[in-house]
Protein backbone atom coordinates (compact mmCIF):
# COMPACT_ATOMS: atom_id res chain seq x y z
CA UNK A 1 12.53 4.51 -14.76
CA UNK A 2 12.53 8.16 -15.34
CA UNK A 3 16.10 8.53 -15.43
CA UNK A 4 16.00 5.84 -17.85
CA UNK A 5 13.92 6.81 -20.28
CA UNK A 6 15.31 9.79 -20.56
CA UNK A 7 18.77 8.65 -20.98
CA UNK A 8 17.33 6.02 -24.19
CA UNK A 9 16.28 9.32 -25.87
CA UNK A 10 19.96 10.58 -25.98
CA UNK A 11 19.56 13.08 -22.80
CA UNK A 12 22.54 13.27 -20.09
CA UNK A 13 21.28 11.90 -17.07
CA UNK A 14 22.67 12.09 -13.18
CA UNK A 15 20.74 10.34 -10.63
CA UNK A 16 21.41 11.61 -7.24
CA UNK A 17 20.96 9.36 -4.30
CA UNK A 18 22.39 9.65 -0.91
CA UNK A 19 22.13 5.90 -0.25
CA UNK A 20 25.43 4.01 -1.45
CA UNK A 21 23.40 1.58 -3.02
CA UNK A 22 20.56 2.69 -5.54
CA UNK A 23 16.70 1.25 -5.07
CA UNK A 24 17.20 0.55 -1.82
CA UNK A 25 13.12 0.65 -0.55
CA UNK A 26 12.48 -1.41 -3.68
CA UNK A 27 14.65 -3.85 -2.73
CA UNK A 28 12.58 -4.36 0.49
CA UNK A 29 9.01 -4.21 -1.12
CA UNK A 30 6.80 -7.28 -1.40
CA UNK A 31 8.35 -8.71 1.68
CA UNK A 32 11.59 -8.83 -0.61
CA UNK A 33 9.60 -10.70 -3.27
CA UNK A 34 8.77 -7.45 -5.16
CA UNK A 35 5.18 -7.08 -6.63
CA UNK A 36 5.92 -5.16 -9.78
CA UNK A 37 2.87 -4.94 -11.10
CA UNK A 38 -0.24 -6.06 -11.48
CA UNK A 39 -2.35 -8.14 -14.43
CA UNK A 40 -5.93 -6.52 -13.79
CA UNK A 41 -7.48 -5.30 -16.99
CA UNK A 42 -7.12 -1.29 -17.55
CA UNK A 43 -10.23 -0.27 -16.15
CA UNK A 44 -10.47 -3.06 -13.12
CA UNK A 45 -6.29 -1.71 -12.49
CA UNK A 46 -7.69 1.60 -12.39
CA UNK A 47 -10.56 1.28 -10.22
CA UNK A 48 -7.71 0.08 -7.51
CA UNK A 49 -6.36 3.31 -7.88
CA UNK A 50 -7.67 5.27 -4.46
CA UNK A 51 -6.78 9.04 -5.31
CA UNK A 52 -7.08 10.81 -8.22
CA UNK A 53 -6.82 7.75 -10.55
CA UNK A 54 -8.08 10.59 -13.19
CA UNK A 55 -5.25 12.45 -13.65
CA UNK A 56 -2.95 8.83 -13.43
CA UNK A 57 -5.15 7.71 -16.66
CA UNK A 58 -2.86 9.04 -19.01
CA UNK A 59 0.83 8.38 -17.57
CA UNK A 60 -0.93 4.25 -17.26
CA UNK A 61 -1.87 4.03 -21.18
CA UNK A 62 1.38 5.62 -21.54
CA UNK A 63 3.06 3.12 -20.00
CA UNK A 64 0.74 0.25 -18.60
CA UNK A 65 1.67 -3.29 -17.15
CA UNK A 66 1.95 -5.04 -20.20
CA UNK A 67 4.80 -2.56 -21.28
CA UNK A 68 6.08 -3.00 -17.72
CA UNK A 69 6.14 -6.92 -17.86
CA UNK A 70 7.94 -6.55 -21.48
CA UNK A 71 10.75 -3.94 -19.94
CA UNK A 72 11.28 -6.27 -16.93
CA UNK A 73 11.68 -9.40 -19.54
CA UNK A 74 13.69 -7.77 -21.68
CA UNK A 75 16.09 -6.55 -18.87
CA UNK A 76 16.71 -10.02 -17.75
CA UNK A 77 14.17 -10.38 -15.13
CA UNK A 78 11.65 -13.41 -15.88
CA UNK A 79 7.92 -12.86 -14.12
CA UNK A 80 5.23 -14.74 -12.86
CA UNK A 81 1.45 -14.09 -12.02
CA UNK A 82 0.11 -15.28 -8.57
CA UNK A 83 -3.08 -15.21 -7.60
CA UNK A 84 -5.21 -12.15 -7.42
CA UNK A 85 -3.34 -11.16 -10.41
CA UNK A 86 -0.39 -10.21 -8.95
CA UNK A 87 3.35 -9.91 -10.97
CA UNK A 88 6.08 -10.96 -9.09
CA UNK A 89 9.94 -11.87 -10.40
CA UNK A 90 10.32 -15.74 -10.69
CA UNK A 91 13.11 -15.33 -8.37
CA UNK A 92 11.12 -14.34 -5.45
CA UNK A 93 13.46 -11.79 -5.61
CA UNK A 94 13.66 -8.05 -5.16
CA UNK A 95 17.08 -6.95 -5.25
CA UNK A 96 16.81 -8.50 -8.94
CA UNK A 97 14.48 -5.70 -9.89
CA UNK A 98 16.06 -3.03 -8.33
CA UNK A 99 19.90 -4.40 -9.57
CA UNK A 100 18.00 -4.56 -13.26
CA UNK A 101 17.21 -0.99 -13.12
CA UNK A 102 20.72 -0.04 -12.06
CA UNK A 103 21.97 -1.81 -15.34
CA UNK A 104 19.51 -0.76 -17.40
CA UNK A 105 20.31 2.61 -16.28
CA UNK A 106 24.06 2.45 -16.66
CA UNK A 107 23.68 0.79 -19.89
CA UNK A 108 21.90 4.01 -20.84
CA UNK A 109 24.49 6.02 -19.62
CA UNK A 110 23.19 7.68 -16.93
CA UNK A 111 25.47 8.37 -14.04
CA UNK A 112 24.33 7.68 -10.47
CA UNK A 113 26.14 10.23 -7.67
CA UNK A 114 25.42 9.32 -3.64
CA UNK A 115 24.86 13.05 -2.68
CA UNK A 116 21.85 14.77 -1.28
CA UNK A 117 19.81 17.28 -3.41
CA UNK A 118 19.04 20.38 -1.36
CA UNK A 119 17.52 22.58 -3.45
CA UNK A 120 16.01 23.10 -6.89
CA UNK A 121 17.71 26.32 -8.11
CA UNK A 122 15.89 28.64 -11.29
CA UNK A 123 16.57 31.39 -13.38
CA UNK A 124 14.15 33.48 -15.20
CA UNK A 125 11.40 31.69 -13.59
CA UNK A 126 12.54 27.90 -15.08
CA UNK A 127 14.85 24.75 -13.64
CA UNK A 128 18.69 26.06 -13.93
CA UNK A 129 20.09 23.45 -11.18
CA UNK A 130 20.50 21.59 -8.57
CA UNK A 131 22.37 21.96 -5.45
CA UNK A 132 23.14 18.58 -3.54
CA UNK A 133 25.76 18.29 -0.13
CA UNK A 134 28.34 17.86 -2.13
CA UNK A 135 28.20 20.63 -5.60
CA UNK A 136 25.93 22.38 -7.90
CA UNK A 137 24.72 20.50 -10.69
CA UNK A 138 23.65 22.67 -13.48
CA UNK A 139 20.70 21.33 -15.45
CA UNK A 140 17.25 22.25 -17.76
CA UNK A 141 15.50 19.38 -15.73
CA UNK A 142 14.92 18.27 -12.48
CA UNK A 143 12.18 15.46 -11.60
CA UNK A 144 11.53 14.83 -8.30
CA UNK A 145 11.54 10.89 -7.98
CA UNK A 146 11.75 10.56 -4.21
CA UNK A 147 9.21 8.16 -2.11
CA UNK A 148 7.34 9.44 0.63
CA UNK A 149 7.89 9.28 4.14
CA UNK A 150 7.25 5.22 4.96
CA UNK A 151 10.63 3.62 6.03
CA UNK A 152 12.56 6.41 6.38
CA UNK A 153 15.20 4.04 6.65
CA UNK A 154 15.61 3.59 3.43
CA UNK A 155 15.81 7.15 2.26
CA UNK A 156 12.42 7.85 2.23
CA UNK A 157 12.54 11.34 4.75
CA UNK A 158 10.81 13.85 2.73
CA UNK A 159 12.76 15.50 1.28
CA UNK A 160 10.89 15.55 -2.26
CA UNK A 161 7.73 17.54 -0.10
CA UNK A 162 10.09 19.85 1.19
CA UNK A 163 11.72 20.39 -2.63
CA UNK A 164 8.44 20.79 -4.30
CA UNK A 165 7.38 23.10 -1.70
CA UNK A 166 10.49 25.34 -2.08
CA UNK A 167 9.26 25.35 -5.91
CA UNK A 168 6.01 26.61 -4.87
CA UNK A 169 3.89 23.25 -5.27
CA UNK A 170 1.11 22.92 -2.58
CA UNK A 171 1.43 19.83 -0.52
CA UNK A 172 -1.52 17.61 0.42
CA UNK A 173 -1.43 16.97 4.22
CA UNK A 174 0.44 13.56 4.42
CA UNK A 175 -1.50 10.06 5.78
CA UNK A 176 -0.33 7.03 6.30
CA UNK A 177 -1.35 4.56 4.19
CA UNK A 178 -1.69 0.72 3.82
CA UNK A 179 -1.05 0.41 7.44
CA UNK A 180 -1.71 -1.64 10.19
CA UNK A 181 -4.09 -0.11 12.90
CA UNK A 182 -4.20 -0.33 16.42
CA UNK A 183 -6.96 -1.82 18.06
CA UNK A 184 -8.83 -2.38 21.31
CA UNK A 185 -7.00 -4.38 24.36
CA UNK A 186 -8.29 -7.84 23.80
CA UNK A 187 -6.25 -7.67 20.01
CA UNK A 188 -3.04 -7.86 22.30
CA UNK A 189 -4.47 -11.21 23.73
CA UNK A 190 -4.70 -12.77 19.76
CA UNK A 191 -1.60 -11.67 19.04
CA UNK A 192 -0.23 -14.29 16.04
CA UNK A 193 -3.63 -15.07 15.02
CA UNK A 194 -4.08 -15.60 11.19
CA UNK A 195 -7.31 -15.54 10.19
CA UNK A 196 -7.98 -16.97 6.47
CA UNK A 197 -10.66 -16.56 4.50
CA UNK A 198 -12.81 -13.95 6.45
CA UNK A 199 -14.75 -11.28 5.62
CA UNK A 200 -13.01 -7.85 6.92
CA UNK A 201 -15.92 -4.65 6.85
CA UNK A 202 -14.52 -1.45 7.85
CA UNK A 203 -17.20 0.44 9.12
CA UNK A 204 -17.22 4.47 10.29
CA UNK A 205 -20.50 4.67 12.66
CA UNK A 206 -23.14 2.81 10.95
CA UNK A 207 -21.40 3.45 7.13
CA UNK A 208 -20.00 1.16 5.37
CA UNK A 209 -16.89 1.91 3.90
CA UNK A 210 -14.83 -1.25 2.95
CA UNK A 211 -15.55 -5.00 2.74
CA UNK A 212 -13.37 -7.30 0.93
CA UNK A 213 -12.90 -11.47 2.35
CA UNK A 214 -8.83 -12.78 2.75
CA UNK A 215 -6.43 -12.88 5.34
CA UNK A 216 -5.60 -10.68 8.41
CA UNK A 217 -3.74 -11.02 11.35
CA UNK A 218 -3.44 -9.83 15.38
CA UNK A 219 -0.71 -8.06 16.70
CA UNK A 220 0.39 -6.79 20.10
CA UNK A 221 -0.91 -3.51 18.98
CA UNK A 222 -3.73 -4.28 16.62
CA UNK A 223 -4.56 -5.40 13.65
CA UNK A 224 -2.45 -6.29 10.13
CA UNK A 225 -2.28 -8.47 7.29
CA UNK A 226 -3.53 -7.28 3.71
CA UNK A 227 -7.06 -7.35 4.65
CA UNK A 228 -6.08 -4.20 6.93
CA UNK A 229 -3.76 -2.88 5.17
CA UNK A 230 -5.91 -2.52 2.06
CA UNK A 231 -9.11 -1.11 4.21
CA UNK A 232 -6.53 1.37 5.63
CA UNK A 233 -6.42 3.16 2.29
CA UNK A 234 -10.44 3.82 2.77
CA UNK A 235 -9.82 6.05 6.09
CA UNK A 236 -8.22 9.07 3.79
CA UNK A 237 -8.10 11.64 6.69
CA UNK A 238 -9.70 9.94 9.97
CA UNK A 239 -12.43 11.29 12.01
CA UNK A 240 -13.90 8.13 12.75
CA UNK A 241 -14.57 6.13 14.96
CA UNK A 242 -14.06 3.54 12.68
CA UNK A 243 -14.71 0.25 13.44
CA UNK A 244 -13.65 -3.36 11.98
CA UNK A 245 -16.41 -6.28 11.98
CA UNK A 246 -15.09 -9.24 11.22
CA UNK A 247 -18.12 -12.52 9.02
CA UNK A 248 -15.34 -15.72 10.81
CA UNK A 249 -17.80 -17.87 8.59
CA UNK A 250 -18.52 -16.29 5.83
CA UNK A 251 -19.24 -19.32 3.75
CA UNK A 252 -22.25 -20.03 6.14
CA UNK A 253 -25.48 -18.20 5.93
CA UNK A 254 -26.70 -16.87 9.43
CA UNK A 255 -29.68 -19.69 9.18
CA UNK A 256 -26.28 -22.49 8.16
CA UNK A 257 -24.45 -21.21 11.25
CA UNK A 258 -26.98 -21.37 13.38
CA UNK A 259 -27.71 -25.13 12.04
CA UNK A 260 -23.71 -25.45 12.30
CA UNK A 261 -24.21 -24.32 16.32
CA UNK A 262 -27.06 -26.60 17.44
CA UNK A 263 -25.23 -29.46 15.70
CA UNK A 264 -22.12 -28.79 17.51
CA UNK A 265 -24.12 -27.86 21.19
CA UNK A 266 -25.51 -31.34 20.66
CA UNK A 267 -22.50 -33.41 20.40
CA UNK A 268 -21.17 -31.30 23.42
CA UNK A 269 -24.46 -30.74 25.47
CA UNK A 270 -22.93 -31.93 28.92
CA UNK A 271 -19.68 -29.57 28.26
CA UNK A 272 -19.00 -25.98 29.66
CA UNK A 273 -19.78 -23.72 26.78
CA UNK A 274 -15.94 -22.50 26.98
CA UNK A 275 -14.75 -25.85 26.17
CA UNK A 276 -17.57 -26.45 22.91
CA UNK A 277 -16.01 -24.38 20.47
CA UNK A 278 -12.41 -25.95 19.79
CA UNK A 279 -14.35 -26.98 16.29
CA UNK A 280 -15.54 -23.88 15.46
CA UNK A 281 -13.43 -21.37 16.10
CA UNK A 282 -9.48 -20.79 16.30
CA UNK A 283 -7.83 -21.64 19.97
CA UNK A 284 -6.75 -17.91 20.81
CA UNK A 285 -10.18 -16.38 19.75
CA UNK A 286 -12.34 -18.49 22.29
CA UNK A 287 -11.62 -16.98 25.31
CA UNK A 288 -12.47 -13.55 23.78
CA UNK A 289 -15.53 -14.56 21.95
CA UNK A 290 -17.30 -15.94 25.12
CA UNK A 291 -16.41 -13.14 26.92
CA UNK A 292 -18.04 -10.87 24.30
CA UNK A 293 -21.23 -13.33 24.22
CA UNK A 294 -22.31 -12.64 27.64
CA UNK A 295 -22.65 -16.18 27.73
CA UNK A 296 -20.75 -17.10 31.43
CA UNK A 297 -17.41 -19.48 30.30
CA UNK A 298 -18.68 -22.11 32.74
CA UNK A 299 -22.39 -22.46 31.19
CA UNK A 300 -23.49 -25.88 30.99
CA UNK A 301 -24.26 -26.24 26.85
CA UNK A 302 -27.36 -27.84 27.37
CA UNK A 303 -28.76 -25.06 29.35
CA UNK A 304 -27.71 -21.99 26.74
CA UNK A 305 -30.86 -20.44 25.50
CA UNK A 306 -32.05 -20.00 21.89
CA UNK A 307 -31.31 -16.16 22.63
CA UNK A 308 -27.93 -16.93 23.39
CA UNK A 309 -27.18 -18.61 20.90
CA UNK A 310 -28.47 -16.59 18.42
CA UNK A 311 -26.44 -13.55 19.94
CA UNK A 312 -23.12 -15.83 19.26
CA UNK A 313 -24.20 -16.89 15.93
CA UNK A 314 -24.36 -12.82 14.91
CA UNK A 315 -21.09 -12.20 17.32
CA UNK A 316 -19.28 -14.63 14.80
CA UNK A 317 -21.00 -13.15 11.59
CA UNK A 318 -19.92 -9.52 12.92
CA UNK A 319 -16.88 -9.51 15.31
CA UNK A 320 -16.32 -6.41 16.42
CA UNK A 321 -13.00 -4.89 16.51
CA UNK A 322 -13.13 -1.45 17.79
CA UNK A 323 -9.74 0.80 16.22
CA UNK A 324 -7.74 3.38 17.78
CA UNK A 325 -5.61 4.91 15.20
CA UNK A 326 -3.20 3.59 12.16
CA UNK A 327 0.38 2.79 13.14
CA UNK A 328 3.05 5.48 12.65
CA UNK A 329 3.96 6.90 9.10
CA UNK A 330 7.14 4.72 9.23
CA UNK A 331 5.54 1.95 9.12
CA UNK A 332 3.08 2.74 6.68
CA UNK A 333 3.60 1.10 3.20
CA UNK A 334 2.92 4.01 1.11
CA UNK A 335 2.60 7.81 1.99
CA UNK A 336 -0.97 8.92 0.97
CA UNK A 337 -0.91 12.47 0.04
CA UNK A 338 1.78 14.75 -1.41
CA UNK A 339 2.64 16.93 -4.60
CA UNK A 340 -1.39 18.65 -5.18
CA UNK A 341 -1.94 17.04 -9.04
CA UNK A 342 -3.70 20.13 -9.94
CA UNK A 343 -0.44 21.75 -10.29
CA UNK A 344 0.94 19.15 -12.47
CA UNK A 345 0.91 18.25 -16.12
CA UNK A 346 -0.63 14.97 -16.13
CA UNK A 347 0.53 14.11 -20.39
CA UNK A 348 3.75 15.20 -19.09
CA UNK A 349 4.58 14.96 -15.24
CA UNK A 350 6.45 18.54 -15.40
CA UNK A 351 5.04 21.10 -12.86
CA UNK A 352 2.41 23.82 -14.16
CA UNK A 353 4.41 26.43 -11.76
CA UNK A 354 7.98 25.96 -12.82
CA UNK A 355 8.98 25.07 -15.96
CA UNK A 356 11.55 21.57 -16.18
CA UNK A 357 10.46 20.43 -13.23
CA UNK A 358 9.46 17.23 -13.17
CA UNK A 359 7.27 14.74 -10.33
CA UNK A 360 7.14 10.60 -10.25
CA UNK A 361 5.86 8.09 -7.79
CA UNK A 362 5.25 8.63 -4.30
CA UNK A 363 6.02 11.83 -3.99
CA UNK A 364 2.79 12.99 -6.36
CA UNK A 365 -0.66 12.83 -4.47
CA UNK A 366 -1.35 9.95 -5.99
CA UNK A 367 -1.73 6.00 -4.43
CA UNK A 368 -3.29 2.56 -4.73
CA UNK A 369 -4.60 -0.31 -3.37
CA UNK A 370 -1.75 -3.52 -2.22
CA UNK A 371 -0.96 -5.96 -5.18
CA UNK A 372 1.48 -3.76 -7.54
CA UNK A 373 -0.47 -0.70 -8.57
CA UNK A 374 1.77 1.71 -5.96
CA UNK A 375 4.53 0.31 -7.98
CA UNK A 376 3.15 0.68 -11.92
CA UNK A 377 2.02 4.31 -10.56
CA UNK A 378 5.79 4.51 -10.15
CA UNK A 379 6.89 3.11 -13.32
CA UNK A 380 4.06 4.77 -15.89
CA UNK A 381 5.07 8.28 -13.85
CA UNK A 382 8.86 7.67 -13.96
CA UNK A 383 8.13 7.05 -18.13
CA UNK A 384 6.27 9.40 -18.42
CA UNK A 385 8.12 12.37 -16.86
CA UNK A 386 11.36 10.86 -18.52
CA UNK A 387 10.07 11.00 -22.07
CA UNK A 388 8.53 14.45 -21.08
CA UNK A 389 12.14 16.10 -20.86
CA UNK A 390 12.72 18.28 -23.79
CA UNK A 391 15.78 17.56 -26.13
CA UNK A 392 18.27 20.68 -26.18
CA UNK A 393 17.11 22.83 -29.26
């Protein structure tokens, strides 16, 4: 995008990219469907914006989702809006995004070379070059466009932090970020378990941080599914312990559960309490939530006590899940931290500490919540910093 918009206003371009193919972590985004953007009004789209959403403000009006959707249109890629607002390519498709960008970028001129930048070079104190693997470039801009750390796979290794620190730019300890966690032992016992239409709180001793209801799921390791992933980006640096407690009915008010339980003890009053709760709760969570009522698996129903079953009825409205730490980096979806905004230009994207060099996406301090805003931070950036670029006097 910044390479782009750069190129429309006449400027020579080079995109360097050591991968042979170009947009090769956007390609895998959105499980492959691509979430471009998102539809939220302004200031709802900006409230989903977890760090420093203030300096973002003016790069977003720049360039905000509706200007987004109209580029993507225009470039040959038809949208769509799913629920929760979210913009995805009518394809399904995420190599269409990506392979538009490409041609809109070609058909600008710009000139894409598969070479490694190692260093921003200067003289008298401003951009002069770059020097990749392969040659020295010699140029009046740079702008660091380079992801984070998450799939390194894909390119994504750091190398933009270790630029920007070369050019003097403080960088903001690094966090994983929309991430799955790993949780106590008995997660490992769930594992495949899709829970829809729960309530997820994330709580840090008795605070609470997050709550949001939607879909999560168990792993060997833990916990995932957006539910998680989105609470992740409430544990900025973690001290914890945090916690997860999970409403399973959160349609049903404590007193409705608790009618919902003696209803269901009465139609299975001469059954072992193990074997009573195939209606109310999912197959693979049983054996865990009787263990975790203290109520013995074998219990007669008709002989549980009002106690007891007022101590499952609050198990099932709060469902403890007790977390250990968030997965590895390169797994995270986004890299939370980076390039310190207070040492960038936020009208412009170009650093405060060397002039013509420029910052976009990932690589800035700057992330959201899942459903497209990581993405339009990308884009308005990217715009922004590529309309920033002086033309040669």
């Amino acid at each position: 995008m910044a390479a782009i918009t750069a190129a429309r206003r006449g400027l020579k371009v080079i995109v360097a990219d050591p991968n042979p193919k170009a947009g090769k972590k956007l390609r895998i985004t959105g499980k492959g469907r691509c979430n471009v953007t998102s539809d939220d009004p302004p200031a709802e789209f900006l409230e989903n914006i977890c760090t420093n959403a203030r300096f973002f403000k003016s790069a977003f009006y720049a360039f905000p989702p509706s200007e987004v959707k109209a580029f993507f249109e225009k470039a040959g890629v038809p949208l769509k809006t799913e629920r929760g607002e979210r913009v995805f390519p009518v394809s399904d498709n995420a190599n269409d995004v990506a392979d538009a960008l490409c041609r809109e970028a070609r058909n600008a001129g710009v000139t894409f070379i598969h070479e490694r930048v190692r260093e921003i070079l200067t003289e008298n104190g401003a951009v002069s070059g770059v020097q990749t693997n392969a040659g020295k470039y010699s140029c009046r801009a740079a702008a660091i466009c380079t992801g984070g750390l998450s799939y390194p796979g894909t390119g994504s290794t750091g190398d933009g932090y270790r630029l920007a620190e070369k050019a003097g730019h403080t960088i903001v300890p690094l966090a994983a970020s929309l991430v799955p966690w790993e949780a106590e032992e008995c997660c490992g016992r769930m594992q495949g378990l899709s829970l829809r239409n729960v309530t997820l709180s994330l709580l840090e001793g008795d605070r609470l941080i997050f709550r949001e209801q939607g879909e999560m799921l168990f792993t060997h390791y833990g916990v995932s599914g957006p539910l998680v992933l989105t609470a992740s980006t409430y544990i900025r640096r973690p001290k914890g312990p945090y916690r997860f407690e999970i409403d399973l009915k959160p349609g049903l008010t404590p007193e409705k559960l608790d009618e919902r339980l003696l209803r269901d003890f009465s139609e299975n009053a001469n059954r072992d309490f193990v074997n009573a709760l195939d209606a109310l709760l999912p197959k693979k969570l049983i054996p865990v939530a009787v263990e975790r009522s203290g109520i013995p698996a074998r219990t007669k129903v008709n002989t549980i006590t009002r106690a007891q079953r007022l101590a499952l009825r609050d198990l099932i409205k709060a469902f403890p899940i007790a977390l250990t730490g968030p997965r590895s980096i390169s797994e995270a979806i986004i890299t939370a931290g980076g390039v310190d905004v207070k040492e960038v230009q936020p009208r412009t994207m170009e650093s405060k500490l060397l002039p013509g060099l420029f910052f976009a996406g990932e690589v800035l301090d700057i992330d959201g919540r899942t459903g497209g805003y990581n993405l339009q931070i990308a884009w308005s950036t990217g715009y922004t910093a590529g309309r920033s670029v002086p033309l040669e006097e």
